[in-house]
C-alpha atoms as a PDB file:
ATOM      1  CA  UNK A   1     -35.947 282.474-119.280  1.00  0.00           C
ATOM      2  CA  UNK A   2     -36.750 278.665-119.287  1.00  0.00           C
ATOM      3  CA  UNK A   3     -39.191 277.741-116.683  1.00  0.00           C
ATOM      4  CA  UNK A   4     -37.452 274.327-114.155  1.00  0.00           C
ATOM      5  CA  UNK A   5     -40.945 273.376-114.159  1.00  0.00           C
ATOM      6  CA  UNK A   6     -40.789 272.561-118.251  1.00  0.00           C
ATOM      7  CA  UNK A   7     -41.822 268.764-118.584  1.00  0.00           C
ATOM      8  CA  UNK A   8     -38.660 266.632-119.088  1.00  0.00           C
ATOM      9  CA  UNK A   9     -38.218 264.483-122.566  1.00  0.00           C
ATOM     10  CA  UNK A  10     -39.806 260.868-121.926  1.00  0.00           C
ATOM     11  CA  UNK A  11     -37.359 257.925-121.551  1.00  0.00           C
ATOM     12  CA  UNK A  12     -37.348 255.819-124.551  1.00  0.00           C
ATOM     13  CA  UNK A  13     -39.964 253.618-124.856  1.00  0.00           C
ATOM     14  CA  UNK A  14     -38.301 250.319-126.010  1.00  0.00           C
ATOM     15  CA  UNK A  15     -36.228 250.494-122.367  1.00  0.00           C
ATOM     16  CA  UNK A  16     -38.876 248.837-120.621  1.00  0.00           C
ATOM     17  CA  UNK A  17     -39.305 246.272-123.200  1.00  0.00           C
ATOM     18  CA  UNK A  18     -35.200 245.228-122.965  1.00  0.00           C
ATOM     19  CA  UNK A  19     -35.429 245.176-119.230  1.00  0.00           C
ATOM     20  CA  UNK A  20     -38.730 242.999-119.150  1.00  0.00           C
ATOM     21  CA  UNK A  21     -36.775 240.507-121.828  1.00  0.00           C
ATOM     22  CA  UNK A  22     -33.445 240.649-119.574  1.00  0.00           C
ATOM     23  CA  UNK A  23     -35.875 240.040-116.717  1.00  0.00           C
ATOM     24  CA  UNK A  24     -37.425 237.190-118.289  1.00  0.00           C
ATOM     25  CA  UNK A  25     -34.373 235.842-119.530  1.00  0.00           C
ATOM     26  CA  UNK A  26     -32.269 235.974-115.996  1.00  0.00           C
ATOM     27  CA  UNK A  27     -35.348 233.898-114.771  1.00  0.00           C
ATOM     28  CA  UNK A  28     -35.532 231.070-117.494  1.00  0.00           C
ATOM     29  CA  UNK A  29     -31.482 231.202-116.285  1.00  0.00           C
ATOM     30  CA  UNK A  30     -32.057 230.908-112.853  1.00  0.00           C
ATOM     31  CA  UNK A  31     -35.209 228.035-113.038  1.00  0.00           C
ATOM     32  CA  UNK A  32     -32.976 226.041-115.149  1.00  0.00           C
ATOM     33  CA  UNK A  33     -30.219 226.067-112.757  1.00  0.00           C
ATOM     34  CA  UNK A  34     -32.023 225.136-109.861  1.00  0.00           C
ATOM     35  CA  UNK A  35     -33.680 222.605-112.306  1.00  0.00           C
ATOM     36  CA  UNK A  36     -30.450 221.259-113.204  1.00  0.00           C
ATOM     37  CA  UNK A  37     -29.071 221.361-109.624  1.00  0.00           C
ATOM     38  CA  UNK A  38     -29.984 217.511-108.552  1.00  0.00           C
ATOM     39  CA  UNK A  39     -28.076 216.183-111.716  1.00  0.00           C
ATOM     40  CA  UNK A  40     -24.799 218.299-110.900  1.00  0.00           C
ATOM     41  CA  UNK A  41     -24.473 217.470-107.603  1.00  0.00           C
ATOM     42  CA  UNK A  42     -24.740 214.032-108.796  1.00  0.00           C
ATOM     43  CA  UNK A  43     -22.108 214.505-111.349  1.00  0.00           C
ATOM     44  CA  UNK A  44     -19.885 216.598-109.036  1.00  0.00           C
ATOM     45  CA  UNK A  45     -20.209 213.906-106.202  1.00  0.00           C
ATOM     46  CA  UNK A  46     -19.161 211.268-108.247  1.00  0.00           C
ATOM     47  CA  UNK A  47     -15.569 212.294-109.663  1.00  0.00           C
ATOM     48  CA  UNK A  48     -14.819 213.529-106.536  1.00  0.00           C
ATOM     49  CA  UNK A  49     -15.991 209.588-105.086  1.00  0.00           C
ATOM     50  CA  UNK A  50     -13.880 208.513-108.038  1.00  0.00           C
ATOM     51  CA  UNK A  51     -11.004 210.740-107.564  1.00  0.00           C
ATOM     52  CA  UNK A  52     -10.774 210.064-103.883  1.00  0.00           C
ATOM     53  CA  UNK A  53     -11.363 206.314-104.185  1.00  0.00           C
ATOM     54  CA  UNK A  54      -8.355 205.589-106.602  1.00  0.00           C
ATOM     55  CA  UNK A  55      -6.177 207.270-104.289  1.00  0.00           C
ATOM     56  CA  UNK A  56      -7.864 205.923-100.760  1.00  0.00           C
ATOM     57  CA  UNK A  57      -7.239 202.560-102.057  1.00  0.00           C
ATOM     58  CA  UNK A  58      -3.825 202.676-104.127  1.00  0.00           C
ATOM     59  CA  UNK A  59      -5.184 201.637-107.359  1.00  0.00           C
ATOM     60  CA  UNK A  60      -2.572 201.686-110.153  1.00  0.00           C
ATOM     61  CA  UNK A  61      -2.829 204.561-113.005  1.00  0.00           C
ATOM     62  CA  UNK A  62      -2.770 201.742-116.072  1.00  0.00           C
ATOM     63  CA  UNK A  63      -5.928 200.380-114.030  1.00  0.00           C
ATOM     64  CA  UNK A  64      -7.887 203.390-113.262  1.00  0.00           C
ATOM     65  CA  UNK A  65      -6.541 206.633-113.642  1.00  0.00           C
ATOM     66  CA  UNK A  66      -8.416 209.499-111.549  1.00  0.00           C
ATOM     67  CA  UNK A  67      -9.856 212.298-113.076  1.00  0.00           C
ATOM     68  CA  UNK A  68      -7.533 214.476-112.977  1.00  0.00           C
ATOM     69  CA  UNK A  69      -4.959 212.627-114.432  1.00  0.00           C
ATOM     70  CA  UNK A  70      -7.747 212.237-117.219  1.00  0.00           C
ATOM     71  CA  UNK A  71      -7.839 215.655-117.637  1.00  0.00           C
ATOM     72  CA  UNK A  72      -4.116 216.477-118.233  1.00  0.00           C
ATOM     73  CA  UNK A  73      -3.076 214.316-120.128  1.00  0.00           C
ATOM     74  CA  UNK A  74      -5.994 214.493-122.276  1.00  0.00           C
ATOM     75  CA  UNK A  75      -5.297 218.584-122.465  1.00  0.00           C
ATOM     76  CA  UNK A  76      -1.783 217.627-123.445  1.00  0.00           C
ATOM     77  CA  UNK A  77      -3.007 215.202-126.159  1.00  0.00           C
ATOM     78  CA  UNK A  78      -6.308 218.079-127.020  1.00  0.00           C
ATOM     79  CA  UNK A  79      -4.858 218.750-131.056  1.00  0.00           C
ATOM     80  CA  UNK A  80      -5.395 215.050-131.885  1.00  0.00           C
ATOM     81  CA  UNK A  81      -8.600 214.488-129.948  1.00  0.00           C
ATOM     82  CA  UNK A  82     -10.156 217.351-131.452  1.00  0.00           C
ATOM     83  CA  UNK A  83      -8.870 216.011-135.083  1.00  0.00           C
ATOM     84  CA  UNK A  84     -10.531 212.582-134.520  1.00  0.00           C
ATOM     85  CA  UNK A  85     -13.642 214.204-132.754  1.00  0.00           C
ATOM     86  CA  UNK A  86     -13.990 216.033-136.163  1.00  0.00           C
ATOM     87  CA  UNK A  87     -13.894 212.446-138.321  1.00  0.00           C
ATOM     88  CA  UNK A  88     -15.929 210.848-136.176  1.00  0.00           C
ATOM     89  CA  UNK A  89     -18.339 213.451-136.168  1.00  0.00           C
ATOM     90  CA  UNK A  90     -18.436 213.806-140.138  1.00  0.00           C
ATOM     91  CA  UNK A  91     -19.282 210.123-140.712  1.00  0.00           C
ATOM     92  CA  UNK A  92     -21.759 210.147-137.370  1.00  0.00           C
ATOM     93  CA  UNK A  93     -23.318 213.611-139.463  1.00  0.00           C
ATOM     94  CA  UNK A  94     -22.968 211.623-142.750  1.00  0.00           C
ATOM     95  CA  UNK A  95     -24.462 208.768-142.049  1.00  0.00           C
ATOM     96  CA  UNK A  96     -27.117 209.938-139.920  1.00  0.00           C
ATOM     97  CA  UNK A  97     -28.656 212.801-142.641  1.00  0.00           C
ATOM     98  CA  UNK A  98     -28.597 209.367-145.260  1.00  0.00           C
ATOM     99  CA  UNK A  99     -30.556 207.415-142.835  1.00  0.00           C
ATOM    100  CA  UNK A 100     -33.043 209.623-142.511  1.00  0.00           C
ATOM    101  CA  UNK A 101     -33.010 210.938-145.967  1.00  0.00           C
ATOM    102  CA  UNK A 102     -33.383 206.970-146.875  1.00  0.00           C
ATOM    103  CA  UNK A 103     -35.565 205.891-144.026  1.00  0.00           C
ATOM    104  CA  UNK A 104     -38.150 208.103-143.526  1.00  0.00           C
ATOM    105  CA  UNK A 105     -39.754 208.394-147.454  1.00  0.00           C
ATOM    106  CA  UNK A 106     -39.686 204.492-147.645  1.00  0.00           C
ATOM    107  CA  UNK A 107     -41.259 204.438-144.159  1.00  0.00           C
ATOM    108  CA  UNK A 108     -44.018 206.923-145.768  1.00  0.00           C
ATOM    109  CA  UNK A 109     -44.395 204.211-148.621  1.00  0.00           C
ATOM    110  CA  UNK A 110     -44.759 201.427-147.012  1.00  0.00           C
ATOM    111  CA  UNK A 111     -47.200 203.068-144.664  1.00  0.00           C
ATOM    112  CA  UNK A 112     -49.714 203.729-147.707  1.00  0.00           C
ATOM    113  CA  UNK A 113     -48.832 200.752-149.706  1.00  0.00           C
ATOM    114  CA  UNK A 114     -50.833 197.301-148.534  1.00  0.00           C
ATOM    115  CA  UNK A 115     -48.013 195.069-150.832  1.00  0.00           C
ATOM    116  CA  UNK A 116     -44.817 196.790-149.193  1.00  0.00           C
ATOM    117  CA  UNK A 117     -46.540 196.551-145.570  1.00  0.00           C
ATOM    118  CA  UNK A 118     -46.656 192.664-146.347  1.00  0.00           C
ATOM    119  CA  UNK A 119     -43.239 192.300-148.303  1.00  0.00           C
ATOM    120  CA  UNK A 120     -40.799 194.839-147.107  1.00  0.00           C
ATOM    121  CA  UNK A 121     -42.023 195.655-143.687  1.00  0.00           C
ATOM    122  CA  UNK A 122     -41.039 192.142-142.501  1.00  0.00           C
ATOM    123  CA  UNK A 123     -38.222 192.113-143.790  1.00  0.00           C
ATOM    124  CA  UNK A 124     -36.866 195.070-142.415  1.00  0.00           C
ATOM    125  CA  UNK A 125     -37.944 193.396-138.931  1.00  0.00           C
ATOM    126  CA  UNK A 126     -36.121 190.795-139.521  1.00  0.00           C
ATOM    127  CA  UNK A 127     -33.086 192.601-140.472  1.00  0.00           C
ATOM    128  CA  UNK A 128     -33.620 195.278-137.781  1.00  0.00           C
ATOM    129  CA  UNK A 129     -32.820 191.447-135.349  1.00  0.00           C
ATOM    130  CA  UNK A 130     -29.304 191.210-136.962  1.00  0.00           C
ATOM    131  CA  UNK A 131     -26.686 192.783-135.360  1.00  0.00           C
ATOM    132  CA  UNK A 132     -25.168 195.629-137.284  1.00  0.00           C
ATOM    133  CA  UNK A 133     -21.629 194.728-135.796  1.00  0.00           C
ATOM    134  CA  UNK A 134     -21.643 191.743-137.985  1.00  0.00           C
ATOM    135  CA  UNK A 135     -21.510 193.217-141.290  1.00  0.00           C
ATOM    136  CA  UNK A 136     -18.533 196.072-140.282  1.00  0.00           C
ATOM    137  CA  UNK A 137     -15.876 193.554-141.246  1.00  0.00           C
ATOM    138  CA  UNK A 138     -17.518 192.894-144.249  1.00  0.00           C
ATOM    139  CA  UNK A 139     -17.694 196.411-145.410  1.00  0.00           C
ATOM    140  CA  UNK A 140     -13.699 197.087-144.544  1.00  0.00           C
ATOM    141  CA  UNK A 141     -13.088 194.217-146.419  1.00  0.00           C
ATOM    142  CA  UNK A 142     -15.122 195.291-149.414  1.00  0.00           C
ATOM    143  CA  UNK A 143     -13.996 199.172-149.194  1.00  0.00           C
ATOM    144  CA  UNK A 144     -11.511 199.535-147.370  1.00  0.00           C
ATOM    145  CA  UNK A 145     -10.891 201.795-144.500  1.00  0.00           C
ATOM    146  CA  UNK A 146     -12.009 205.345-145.528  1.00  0.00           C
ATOM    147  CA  UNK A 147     -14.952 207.058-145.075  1.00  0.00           C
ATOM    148  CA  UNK A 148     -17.649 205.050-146.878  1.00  0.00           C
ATOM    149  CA  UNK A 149     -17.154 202.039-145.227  1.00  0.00           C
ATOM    150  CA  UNK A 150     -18.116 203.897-141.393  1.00  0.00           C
ATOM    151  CA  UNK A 151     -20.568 205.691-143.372  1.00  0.00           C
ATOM    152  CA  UNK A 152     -22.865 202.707-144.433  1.00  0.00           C
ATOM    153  CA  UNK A 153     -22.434 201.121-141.119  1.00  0.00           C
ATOM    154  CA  UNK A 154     -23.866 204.152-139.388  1.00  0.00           C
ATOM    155  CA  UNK A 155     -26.610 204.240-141.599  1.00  0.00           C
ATOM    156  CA  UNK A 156     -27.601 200.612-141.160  1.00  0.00           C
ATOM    157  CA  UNK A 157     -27.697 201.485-137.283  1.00  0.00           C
ATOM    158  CA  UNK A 158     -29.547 204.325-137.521  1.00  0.00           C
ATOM    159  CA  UNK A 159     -32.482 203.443-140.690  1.00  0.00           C
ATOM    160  CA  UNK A 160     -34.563 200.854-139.309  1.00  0.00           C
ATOM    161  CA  UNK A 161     -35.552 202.861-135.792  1.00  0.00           C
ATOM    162  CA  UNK A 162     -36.503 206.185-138.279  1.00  0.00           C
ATOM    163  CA  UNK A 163     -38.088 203.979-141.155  1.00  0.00           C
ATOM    164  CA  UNK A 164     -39.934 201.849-138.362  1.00  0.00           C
ATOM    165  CA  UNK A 165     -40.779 204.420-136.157  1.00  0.00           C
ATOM    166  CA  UNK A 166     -42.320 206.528-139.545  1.00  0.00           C
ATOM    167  CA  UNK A 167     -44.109 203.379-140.778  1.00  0.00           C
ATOM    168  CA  UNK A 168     -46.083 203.106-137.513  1.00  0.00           C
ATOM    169  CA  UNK A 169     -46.067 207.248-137.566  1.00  0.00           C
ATOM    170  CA  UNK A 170     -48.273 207.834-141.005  1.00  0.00           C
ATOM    171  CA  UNK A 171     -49.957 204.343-140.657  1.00  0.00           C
ATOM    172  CA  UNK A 172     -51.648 204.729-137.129  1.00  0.00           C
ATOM    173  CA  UNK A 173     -54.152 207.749-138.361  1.00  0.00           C
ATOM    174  CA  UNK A 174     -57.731 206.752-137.352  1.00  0.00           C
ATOM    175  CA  UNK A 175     -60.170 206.147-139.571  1.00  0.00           C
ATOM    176  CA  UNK A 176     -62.715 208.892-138.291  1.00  0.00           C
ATOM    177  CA  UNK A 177     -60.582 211.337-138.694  1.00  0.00           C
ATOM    178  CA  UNK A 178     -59.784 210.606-142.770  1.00  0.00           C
ATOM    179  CA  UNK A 179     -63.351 210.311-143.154  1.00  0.00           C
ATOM    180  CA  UNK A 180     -63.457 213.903-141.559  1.00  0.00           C
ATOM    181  CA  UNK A 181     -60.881 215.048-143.727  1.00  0.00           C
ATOM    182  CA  UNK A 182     -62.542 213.956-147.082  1.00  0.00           C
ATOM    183  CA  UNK A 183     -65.976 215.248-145.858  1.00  0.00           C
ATOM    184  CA  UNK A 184     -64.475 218.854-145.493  1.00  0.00           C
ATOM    185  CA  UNK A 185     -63.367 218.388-149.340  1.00  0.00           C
ATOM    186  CA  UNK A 186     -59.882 218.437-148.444  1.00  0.00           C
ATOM    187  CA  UNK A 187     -57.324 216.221-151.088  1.00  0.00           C
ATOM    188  CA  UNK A 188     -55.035 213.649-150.239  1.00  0.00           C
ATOM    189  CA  UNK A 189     -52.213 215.969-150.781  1.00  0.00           C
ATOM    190  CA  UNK A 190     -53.883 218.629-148.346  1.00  0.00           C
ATOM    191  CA  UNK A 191     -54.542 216.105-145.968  1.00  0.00           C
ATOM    192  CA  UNK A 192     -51.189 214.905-146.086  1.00  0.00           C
ATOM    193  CA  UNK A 193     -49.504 217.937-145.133  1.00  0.00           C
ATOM    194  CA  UNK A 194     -51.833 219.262-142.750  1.00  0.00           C
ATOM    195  CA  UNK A 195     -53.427 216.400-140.756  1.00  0.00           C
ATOM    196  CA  UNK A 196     -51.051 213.369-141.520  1.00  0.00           C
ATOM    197  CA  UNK A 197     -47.941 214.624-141.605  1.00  0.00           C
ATOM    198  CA  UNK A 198     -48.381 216.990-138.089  1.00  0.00           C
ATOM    199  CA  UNK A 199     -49.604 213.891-136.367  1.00  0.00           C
ATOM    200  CA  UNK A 200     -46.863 211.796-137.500  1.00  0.00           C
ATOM    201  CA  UNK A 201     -43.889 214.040-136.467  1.00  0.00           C
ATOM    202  CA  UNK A 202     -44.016 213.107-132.855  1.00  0.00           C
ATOM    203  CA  UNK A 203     -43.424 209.899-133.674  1.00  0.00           C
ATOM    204  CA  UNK A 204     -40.901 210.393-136.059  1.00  0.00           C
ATOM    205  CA  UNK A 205     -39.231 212.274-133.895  1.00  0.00           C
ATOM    206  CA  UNK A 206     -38.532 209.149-131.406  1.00  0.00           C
ATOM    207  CA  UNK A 207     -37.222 207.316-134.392  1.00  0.00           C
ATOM    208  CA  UNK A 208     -35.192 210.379-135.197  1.00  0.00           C
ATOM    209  CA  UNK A 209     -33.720 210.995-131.718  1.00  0.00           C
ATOM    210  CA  UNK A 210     -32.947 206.826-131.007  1.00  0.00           C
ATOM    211  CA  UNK A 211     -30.958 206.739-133.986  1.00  0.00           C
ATOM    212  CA  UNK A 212     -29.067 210.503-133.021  1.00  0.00           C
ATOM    213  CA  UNK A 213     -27.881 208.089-130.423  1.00  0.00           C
ATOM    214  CA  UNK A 214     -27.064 205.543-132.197  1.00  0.00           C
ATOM    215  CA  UNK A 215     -24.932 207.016-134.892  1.00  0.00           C
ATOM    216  CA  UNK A 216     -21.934 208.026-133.091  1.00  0.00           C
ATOM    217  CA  UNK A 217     -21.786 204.319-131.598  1.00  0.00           C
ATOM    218  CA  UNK A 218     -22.488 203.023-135.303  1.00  0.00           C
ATOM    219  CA  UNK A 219     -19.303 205.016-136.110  1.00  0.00           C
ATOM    220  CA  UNK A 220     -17.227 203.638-133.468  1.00  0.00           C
ATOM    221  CA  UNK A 221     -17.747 200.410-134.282  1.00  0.00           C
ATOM    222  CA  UNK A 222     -16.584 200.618-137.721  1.00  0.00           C
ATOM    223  CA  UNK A 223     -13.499 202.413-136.842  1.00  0.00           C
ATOM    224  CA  UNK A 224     -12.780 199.377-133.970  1.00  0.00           C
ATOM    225  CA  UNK A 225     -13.275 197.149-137.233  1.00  0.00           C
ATOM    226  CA  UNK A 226     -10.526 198.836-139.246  1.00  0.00           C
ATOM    227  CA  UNK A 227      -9.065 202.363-139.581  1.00  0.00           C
ATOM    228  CA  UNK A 228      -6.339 204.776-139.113  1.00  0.00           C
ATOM    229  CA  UNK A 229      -8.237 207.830-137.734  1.00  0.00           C
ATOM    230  CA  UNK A 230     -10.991 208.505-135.549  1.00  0.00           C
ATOM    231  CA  UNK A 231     -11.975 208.467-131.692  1.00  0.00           C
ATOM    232  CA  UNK A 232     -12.549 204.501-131.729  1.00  0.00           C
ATOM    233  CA  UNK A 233      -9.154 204.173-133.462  1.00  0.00           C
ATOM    234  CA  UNK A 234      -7.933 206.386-130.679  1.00  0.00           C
ATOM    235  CA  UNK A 235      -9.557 204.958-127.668  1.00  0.00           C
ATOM    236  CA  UNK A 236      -8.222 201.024-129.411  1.00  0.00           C
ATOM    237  CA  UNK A 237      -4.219 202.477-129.476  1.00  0.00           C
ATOM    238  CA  UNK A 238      -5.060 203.983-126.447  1.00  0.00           C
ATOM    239  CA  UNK A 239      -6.175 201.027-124.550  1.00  0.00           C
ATOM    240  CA  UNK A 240      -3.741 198.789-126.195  1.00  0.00           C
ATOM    241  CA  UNK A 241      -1.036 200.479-124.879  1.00  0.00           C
ATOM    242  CA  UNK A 242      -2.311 200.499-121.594  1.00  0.00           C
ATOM    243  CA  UNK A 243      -2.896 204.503-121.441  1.00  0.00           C
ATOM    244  CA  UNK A 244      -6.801 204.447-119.852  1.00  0.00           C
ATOM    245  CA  UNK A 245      -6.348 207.975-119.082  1.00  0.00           C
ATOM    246  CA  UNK A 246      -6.101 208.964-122.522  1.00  0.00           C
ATOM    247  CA  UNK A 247      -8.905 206.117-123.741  1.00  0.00           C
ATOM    248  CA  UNK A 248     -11.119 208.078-121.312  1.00  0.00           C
ATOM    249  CA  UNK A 249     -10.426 210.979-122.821  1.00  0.00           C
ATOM    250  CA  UNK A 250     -11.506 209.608-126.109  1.00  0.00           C
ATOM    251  CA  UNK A 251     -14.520 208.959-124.902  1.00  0.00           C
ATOM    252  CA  UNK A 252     -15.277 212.270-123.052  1.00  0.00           C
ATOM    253  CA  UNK A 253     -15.189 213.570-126.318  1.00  0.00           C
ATOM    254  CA  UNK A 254     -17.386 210.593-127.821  1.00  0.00           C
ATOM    255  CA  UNK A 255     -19.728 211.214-125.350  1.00  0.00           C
ATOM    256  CA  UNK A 256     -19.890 214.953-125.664  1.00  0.00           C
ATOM    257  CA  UNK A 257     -20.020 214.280-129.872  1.00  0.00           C
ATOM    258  CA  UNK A 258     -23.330 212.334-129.445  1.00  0.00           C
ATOM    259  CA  UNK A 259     -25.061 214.719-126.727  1.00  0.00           C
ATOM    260  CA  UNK A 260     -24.614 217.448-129.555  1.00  0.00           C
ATOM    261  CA  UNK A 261     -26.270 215.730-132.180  1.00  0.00           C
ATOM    262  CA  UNK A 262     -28.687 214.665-129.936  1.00  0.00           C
ATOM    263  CA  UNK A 263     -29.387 218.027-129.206  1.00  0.00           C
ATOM    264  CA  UNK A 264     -29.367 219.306-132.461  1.00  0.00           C
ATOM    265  CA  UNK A 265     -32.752 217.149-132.967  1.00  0.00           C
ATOM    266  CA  UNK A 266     -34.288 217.818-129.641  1.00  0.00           C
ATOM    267  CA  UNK A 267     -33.680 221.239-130.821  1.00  0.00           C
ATOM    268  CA  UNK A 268     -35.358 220.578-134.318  1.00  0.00           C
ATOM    269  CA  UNK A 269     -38.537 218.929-132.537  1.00  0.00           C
ATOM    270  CA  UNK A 270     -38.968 221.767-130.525  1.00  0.00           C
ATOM    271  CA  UNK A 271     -38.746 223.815-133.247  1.00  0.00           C
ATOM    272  CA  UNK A 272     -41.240 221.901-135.583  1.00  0.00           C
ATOM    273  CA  UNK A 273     -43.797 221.003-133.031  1.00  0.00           C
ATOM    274  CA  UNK A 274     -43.915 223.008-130.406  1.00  0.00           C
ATOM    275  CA  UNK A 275     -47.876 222.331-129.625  1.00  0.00           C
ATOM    276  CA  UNK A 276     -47.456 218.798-129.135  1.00  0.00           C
ATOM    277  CA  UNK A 277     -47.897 217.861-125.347  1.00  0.00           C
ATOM    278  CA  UNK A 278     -44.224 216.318-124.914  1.00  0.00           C
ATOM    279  CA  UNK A 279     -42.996 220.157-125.452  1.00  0.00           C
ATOM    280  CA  UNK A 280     -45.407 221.986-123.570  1.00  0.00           C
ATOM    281  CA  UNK A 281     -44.453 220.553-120.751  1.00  0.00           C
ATOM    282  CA  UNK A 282     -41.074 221.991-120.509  1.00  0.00           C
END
């Protein structure tokens, strides 16, 4: 006969482990919410000002449609949004990747090279005063209105703030601390990668995140220039046939296209340096 006294088998031991991760995750939830809570009532507040107002005060739909309105007719019209979203996204990507691809290695050399800090650094400057606008119709004309075209313009508006932002990145190490680094016996290769190149990510990062906003209006541009597809050809037929309501759908989406890539590299720099000061305080 089994004694009730026997000792019972021992819950599993990885159950207090979920439950202290579900705990901790519920709370990250909960402080982000109540972090995020001034900004939505902000944003909640002011459809409903602009919703209300447009009626209050009779004005027309082809004027200013209200929100609502925005959101129908831009649910009814959601296949070809979400087609042009996609085009505009894939030359925003495009041209992005080849800006920084591009920008920061000639940022790097001009950083370590005394004859390219006095010959191509300002001329870049210079450039970086042009508007970018001004060479769109140049590039249609030259290419024509596919891809390439919107490509090269977003990559003009997005290289010079990641190839400036790297030159001052890998140039402004102090002195003291190369000495240091050749005193230890440490290379120029090993003090590339593990002194120079940490320090310089923060502010490569700004360069990189400046021109994640940038691309997506880089891309717009072109497509106002000349083309058949695309959110900024969508929001130009849209507005020139006096249809707001679907032109501010167009760019709901164009607004939610360049939050995502922007996230994508606040993601990345929270990823690569997570010591640095700007992420420890989140």
């Amino acid at each position: 006969m089994v004694s009730s006294n026997a000792p019972r088998d021992p819950a599993p031991a990885h159950a207090p482990a979920h439950a202290g991760r579900l705990i901790r995750a519920v709370e990250w939830l909960v402080l982000r919410i109540a972090a995020a809570w001034p900004f939505l009532t902000f944003f909640v507040g002011f459809f409903l000002f602009w919703e209300y107002a447009v009626i209050l005060f009779g004005v027309p739909g082809y004027i200013l449609p209200t929100p609502s309105e925005i959101v129908t007719r831009g649910w009814a019209d959601i296949p070809r949004l979400l087609d042009y979203t996609l085009v505009t996204g894939t030359e925003s990507v495009l041209g992005y990747l080849l800006a920084v691809a591009v920008g920061l290695p000639i940022g790097l050399a001009i950083a370590f090279s005394p004859m390219l800090r006095r010959t191509l650094y300002p001329f870049f400057v210079s450039l970086e005063m042009v508007p970018k606008i001004a060479f769109a119709p140049l590039f249609i004309a030259w290419l024509g209105f596919g891809l390439l075209p919107k490509v090269i313009i977003v990559v003009l508006v997005c290289f010079f703030p990641v190839a400036l932002n790297a030159i001052h990145a890998f140039g402004s190490l102090s002195d003291e601390l190369t000495r240091f680094c050749r005193s230890t016996g440490a290379g120029p290769l090993r003090t590339f990668w593990k002194v120079r190149l940490p320090a310089a990510l923060p502010q490569c990062f700004v360069g990189f995140k400046y021109a994640a906003l940038n691309a997506t209006v880089g891309a717009t541009i072109a497509e106002f220039m000349g083309s058949d597809q695309g959110l900024g050809f969508y929001i130009s037929i849209a507005t020139g046939n006096m249809r707001p309501d679907l032109a501010f759908a167009g760019i709901f989406f164009l607004t939610l296209l360049g939050l995502a890539l922007f996230g994508c590299v606040t993601l990345a720099e929270r990823l690569l340096i997570p010591w640095h000061i700007s992420q420890r305080r989140h």
